[in-house]
PDB file of N, CA and C in Angstrom:
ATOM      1  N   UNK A   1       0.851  -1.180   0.000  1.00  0.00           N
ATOM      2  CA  UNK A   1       0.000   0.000   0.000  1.00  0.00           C
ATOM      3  C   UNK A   1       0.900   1.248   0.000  1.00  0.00           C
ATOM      4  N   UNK A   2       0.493   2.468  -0.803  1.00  0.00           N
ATOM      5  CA  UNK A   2       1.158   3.402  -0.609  1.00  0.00           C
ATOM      6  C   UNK A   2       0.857   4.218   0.205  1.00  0.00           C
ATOM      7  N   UNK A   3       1.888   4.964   0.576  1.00  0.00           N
ATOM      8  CA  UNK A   3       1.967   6.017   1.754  1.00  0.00           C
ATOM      9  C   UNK A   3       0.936   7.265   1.848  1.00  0.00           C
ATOM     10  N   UNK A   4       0.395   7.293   2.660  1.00  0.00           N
ATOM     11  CA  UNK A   4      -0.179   9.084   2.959  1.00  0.00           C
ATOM     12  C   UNK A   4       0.328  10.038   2.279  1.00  0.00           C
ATOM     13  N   UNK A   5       1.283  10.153   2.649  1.00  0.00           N
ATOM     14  CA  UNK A   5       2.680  11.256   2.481  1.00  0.00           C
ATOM     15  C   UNK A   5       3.354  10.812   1.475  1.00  0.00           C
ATOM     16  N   UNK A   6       4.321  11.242   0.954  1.00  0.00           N
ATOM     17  CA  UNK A   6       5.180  11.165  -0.198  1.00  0.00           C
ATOM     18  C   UNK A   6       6.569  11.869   0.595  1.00  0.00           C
ATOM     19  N   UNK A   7       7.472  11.752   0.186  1.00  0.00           N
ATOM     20  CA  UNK A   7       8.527  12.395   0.552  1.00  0.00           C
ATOM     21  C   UNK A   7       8.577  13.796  -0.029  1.00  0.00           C
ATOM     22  N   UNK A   8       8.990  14.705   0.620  1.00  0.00           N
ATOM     23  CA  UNK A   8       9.308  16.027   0.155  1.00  0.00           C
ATOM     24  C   UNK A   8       7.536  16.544   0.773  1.00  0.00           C
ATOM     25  N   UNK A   9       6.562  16.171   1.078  1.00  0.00           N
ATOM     26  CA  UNK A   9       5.274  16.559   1.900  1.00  0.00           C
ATOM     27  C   UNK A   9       5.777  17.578   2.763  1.00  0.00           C
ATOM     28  N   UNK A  10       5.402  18.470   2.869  1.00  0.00           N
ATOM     29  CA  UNK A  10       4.977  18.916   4.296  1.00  0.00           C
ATOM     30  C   UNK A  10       3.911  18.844   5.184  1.00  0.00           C
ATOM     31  N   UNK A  11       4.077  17.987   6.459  1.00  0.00           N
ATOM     32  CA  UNK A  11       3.260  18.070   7.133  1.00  0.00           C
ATOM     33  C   UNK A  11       3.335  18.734   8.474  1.00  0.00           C
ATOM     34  N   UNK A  12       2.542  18.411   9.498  1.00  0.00           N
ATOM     35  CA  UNK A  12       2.247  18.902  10.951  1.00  0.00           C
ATOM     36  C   UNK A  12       2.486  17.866  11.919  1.00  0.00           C
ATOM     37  N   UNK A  13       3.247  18.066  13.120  1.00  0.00           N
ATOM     38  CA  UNK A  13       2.838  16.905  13.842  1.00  0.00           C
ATOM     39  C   UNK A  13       1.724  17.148  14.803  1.00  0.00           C
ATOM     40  N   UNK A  14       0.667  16.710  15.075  1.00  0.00           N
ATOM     41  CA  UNK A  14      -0.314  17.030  16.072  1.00  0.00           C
ATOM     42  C   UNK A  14      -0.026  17.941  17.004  1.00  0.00           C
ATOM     43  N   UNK A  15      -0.939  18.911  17.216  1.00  0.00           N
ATOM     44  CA  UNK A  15      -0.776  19.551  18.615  1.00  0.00           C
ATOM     45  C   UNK A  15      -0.967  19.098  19.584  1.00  0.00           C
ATOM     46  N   UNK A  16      -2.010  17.777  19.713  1.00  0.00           N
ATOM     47  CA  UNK A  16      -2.827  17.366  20.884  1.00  0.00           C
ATOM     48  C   UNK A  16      -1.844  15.697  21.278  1.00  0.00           C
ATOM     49  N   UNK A  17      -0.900  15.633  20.660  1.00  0.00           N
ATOM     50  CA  UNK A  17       0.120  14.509  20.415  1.00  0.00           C
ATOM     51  C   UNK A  17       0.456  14.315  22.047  1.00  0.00           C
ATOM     52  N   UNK A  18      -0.276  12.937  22.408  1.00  0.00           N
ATOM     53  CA  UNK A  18       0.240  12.393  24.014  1.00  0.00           C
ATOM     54  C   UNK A  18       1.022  11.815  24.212  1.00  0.00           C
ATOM     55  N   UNK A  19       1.845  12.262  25.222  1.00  0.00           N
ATOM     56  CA  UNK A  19       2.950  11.359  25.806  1.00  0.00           C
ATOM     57  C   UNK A  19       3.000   9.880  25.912  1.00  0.00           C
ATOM     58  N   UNK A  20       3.839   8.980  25.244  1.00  0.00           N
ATOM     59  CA  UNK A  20       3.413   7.516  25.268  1.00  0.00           C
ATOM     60  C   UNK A  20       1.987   7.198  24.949  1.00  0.00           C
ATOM     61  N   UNK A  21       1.275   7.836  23.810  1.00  0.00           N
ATOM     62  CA  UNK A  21       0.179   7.594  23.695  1.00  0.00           C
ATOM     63  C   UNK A  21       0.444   6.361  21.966  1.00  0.00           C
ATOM     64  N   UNK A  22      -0.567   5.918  21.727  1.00  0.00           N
ATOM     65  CA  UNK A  22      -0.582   4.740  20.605  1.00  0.00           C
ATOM     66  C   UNK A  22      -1.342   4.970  19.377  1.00  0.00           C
ATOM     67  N   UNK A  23      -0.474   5.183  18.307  1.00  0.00           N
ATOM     68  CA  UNK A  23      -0.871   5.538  16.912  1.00  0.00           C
ATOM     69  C   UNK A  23      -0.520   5.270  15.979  1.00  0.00           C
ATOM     70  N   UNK A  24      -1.770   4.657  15.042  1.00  0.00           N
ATOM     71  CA  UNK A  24      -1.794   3.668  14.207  1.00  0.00           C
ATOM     72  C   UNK A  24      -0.929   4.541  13.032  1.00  0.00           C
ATOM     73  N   UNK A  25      -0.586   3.481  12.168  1.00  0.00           N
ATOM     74  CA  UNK A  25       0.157   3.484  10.573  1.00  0.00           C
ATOM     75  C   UNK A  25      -1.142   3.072   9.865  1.00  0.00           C
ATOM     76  N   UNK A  26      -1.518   3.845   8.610  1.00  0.00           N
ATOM     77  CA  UNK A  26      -3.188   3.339   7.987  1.00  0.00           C
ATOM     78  C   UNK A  26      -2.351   3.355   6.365  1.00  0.00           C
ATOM     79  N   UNK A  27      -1.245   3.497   5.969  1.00  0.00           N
ATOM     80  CA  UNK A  27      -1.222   3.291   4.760  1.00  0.00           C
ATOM     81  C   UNK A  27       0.711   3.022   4.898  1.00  0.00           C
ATOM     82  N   UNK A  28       1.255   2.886   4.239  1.00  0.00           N
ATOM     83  CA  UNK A  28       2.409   1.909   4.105  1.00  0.00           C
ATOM     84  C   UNK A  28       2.728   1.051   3.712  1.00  0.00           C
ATOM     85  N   UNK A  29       4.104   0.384   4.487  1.00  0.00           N
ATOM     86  CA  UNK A  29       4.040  -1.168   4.099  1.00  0.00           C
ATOM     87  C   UNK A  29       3.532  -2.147   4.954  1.00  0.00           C
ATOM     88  N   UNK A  30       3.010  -1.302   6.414  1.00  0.00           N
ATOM     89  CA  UNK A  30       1.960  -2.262   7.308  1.00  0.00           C
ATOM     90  C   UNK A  30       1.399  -1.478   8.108  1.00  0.00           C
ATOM     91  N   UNK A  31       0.201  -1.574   7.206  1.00  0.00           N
ATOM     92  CA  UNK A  31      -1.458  -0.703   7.936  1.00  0.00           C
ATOM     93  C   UNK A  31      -1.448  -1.382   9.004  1.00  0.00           C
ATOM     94  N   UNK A  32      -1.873  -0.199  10.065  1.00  0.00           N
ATOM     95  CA  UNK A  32      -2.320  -1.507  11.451  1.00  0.00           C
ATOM     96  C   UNK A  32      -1.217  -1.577  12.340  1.00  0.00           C
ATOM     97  N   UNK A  33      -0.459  -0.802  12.199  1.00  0.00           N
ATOM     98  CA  UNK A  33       0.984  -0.737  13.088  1.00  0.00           C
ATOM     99  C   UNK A  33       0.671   0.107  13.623  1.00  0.00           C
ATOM    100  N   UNK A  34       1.073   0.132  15.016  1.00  0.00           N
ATOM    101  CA  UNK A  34       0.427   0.653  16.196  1.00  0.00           C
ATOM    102  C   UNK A  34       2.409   1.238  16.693  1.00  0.00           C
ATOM    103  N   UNK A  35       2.594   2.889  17.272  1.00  0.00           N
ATOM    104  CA  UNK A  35       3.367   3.099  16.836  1.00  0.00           C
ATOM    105  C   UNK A  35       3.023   4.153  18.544  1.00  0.00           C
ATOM    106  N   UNK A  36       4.583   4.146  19.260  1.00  0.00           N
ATOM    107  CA  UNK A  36       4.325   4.835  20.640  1.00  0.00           C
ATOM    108  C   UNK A  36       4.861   6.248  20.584  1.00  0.00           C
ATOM    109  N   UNK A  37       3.961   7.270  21.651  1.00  0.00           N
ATOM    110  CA  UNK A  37       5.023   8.739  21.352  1.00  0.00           C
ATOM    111  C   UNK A  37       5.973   8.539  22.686  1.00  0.00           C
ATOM    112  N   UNK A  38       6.794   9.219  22.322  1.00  0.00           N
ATOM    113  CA  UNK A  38       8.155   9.446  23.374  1.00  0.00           C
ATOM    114  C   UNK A  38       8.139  10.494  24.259  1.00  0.00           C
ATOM    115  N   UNK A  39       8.108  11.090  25.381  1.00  0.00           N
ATOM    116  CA  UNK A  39       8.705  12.159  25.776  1.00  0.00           C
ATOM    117  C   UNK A  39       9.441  13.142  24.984  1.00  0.00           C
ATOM    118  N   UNK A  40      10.032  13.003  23.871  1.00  0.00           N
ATOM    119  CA  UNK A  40      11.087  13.799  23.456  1.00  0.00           C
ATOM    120  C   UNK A  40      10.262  13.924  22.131  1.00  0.00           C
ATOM    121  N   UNK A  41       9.325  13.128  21.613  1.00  0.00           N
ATOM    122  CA  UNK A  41       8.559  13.521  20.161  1.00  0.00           C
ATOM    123  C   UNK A  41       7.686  14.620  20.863  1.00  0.00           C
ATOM    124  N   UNK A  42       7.152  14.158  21.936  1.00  0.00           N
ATOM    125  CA  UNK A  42       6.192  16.060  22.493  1.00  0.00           C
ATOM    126  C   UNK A  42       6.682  17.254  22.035  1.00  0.00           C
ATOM    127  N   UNK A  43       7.802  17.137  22.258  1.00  0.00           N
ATOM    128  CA  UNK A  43       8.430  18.371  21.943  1.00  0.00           C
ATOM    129  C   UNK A  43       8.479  18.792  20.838  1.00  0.00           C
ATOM    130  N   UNK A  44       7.945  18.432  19.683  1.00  0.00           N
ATOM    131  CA  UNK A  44       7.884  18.697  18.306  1.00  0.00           C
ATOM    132  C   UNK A  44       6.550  19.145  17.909  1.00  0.00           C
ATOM    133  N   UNK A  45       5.092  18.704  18.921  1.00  0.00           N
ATOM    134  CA  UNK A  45       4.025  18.928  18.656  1.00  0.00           C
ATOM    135  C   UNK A  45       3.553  19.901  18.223  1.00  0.00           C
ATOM    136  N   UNK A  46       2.765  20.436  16.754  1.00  0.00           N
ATOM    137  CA  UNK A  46       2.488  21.654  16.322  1.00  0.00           C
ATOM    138  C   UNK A  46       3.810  22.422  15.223  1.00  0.00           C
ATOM    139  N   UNK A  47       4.817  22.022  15.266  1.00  0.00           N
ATOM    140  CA  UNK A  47       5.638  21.812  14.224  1.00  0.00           C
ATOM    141  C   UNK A  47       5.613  21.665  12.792  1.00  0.00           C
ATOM    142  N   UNK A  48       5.967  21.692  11.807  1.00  0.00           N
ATOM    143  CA  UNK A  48       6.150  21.920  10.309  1.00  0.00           C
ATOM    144  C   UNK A  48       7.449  20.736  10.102  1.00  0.00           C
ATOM    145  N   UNK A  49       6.878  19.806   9.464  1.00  0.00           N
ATOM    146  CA  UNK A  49       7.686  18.923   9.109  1.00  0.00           C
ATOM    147  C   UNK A  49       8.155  18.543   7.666  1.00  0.00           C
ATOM    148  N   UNK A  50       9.008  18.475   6.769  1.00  0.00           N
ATOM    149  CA  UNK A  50       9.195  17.503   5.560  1.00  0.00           C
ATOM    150  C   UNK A  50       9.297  16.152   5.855  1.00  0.00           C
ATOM    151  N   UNK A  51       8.625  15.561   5.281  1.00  0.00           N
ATOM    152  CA  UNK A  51       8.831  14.313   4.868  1.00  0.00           C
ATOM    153  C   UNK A  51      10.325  13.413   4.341  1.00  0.00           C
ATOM    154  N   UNK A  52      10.834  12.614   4.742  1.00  0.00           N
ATOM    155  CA  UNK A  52      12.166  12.245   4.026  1.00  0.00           C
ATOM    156  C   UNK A  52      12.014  10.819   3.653  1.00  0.00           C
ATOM    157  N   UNK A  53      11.020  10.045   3.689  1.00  0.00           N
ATOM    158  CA  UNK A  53      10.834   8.652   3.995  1.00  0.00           C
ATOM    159  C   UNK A  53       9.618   7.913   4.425  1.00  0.00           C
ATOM    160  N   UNK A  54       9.340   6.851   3.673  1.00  0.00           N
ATOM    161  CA  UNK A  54       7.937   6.151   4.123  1.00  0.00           C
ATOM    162  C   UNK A  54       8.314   4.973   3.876  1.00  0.00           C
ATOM    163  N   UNK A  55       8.076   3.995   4.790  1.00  0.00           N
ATOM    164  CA  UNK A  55       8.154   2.929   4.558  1.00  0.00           C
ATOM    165  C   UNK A  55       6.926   1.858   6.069  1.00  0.00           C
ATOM    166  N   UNK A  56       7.504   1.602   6.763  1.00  0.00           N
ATOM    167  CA  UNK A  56       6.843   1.163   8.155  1.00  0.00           C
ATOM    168  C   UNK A  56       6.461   2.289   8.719  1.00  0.00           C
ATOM    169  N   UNK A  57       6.974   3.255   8.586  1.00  0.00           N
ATOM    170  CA  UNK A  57       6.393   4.620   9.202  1.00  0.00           C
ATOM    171  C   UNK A  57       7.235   5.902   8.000  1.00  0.00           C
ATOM    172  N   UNK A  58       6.780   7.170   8.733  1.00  0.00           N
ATOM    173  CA  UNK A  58       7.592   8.113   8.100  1.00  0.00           C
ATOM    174  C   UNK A  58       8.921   8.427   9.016  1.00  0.00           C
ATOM    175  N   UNK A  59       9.780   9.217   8.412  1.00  0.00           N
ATOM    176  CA  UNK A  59      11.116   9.791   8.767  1.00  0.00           C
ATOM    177  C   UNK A  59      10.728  11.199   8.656  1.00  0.00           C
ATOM    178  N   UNK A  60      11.007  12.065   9.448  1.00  0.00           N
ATOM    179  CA  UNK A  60      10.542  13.414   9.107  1.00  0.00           C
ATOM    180  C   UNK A  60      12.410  14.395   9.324  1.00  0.00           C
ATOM    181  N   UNK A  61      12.872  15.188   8.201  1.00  0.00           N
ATOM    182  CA  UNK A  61      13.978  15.713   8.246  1.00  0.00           C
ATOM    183  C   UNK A  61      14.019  16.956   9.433  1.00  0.00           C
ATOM    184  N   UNK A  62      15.533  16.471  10.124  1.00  0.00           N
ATOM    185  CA  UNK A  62      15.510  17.082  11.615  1.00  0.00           C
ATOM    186  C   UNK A  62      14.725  17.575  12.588  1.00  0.00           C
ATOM    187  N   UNK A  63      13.868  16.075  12.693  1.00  0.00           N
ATOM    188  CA  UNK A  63      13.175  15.472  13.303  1.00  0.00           C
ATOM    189  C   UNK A  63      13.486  14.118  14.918  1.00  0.00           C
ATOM    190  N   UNK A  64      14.867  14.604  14.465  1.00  0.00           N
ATOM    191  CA  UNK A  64      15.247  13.298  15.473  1.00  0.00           C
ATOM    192  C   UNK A  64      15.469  11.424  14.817  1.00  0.00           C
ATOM    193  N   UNK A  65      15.109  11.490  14.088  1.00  0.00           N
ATOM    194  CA  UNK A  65      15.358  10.148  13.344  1.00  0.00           C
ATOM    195  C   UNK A  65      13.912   9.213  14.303  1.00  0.00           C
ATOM    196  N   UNK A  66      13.261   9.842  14.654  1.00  0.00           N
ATOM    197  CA  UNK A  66      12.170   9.582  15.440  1.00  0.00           C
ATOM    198  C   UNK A  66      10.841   8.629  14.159  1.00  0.00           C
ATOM    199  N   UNK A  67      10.566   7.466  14.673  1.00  0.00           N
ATOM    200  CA  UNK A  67       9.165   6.743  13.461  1.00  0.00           C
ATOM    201  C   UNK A  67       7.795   7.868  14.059  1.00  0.00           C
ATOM    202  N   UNK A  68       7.127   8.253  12.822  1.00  0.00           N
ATOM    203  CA  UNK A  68       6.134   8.907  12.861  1.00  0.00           C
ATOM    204  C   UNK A  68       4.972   7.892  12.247  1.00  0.00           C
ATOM    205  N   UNK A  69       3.775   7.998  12.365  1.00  0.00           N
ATOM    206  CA  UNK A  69       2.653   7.257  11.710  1.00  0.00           C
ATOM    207  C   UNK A  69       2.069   8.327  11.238  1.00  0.00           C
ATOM    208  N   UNK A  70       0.925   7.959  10.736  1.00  0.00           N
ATOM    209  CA  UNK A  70      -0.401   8.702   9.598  1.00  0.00           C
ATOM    210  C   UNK A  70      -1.177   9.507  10.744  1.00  0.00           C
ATOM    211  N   UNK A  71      -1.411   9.001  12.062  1.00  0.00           N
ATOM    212  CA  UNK A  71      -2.136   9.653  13.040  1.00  0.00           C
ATOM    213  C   UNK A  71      -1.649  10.404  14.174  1.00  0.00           C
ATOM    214  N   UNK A  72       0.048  10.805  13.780  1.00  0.00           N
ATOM    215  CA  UNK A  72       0.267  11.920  14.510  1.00  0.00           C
ATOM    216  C   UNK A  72       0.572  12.857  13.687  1.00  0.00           C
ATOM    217  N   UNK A  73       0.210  12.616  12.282  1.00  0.00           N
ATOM    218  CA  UNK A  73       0.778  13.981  11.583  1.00  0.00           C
ATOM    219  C   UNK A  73      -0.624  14.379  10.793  1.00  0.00           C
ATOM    220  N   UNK A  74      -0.729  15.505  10.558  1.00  0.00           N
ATOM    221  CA  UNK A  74      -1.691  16.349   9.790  1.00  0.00           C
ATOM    222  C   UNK A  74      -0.817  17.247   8.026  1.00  0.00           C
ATOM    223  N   UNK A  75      -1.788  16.625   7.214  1.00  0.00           N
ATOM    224  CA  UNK A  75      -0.965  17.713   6.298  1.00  0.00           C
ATOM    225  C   UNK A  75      -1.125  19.462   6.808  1.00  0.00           C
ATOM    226  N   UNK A  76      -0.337  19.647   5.630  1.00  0.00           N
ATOM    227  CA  UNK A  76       0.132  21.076   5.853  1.00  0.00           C
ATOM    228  C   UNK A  76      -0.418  21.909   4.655  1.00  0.00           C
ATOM    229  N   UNK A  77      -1.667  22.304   4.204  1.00  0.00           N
ATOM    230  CA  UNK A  77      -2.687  22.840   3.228  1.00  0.00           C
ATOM    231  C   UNK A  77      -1.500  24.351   2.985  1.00  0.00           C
ATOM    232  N   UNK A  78      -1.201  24.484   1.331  1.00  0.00           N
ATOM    233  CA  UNK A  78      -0.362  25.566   0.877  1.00  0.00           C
ATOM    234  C   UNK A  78      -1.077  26.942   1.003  1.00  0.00           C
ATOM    235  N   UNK A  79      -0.114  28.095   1.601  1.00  0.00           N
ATOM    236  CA  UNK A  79      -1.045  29.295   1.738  1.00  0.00           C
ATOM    237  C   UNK A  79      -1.200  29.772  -0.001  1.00  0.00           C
ATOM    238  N   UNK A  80      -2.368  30.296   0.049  1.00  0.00           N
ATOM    239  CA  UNK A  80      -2.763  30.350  -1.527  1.00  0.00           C
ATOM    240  C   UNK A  80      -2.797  31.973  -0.811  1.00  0.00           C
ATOM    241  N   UNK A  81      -2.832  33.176  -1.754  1.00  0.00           N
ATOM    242  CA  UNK A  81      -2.872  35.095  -1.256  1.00  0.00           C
ATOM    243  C   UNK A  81      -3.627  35.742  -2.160  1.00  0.00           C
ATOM    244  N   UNK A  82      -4.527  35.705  -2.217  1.00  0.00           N
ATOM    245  CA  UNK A  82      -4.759  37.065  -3.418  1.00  0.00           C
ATOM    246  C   UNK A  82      -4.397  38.158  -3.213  1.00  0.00           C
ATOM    247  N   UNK A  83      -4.019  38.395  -5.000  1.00  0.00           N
ATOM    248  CA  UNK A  83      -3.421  39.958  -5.206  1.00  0.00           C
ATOM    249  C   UNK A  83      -4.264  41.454  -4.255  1.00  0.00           C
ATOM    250  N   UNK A  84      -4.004  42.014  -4.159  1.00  0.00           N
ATOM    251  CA  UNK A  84      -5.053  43.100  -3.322  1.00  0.00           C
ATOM    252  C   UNK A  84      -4.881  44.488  -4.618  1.00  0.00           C
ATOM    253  N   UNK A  85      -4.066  43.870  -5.462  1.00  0.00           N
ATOM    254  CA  UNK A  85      -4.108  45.078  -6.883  1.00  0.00           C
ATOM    255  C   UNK A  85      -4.928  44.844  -7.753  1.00  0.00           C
TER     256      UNK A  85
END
């Protein structure tokens, strides 16, 4: 199955992201992987991430080399501006 994300994505990591809390992988190479937060991934919560990698989980660049899943990250919707001229 392919990934959520693509590499080069920008996404979000949750704001509401719990400490040692349990979150699934829904697309990959194994849906259904149940995936723990760390103490030290909190600290990233609400953050702007690239993508570097999908496979069992994502890799997110200077990120910590930390596994991310599909349900702690949110995409990141492009700011679109209209002209005001």
């Amino acid at each position: 199955m392919e990934c959520k994300y693509k590499p080069g994505d920008k996404v979000r990591v949750r704001q509401d992201l719990h400490k040692f809390g349990s979150y699934k992988m829904v697309s990959g190479t194994m849906p259904g992987c149940n995936l723990r937060v760390s103490n030290s991934m909190c600290s990233y919560a609400g953050k702007i991430a690239t993508v570097s990698d999908c496979g069992i989980a994502y890799v997110l660049e200077g990120f910590g080399g930390w596994a991310w899943s599909d349900e702690m990250l949110e995409p990141v919707k492009p700011l679109c501006c209209k002209s005001l001229l």
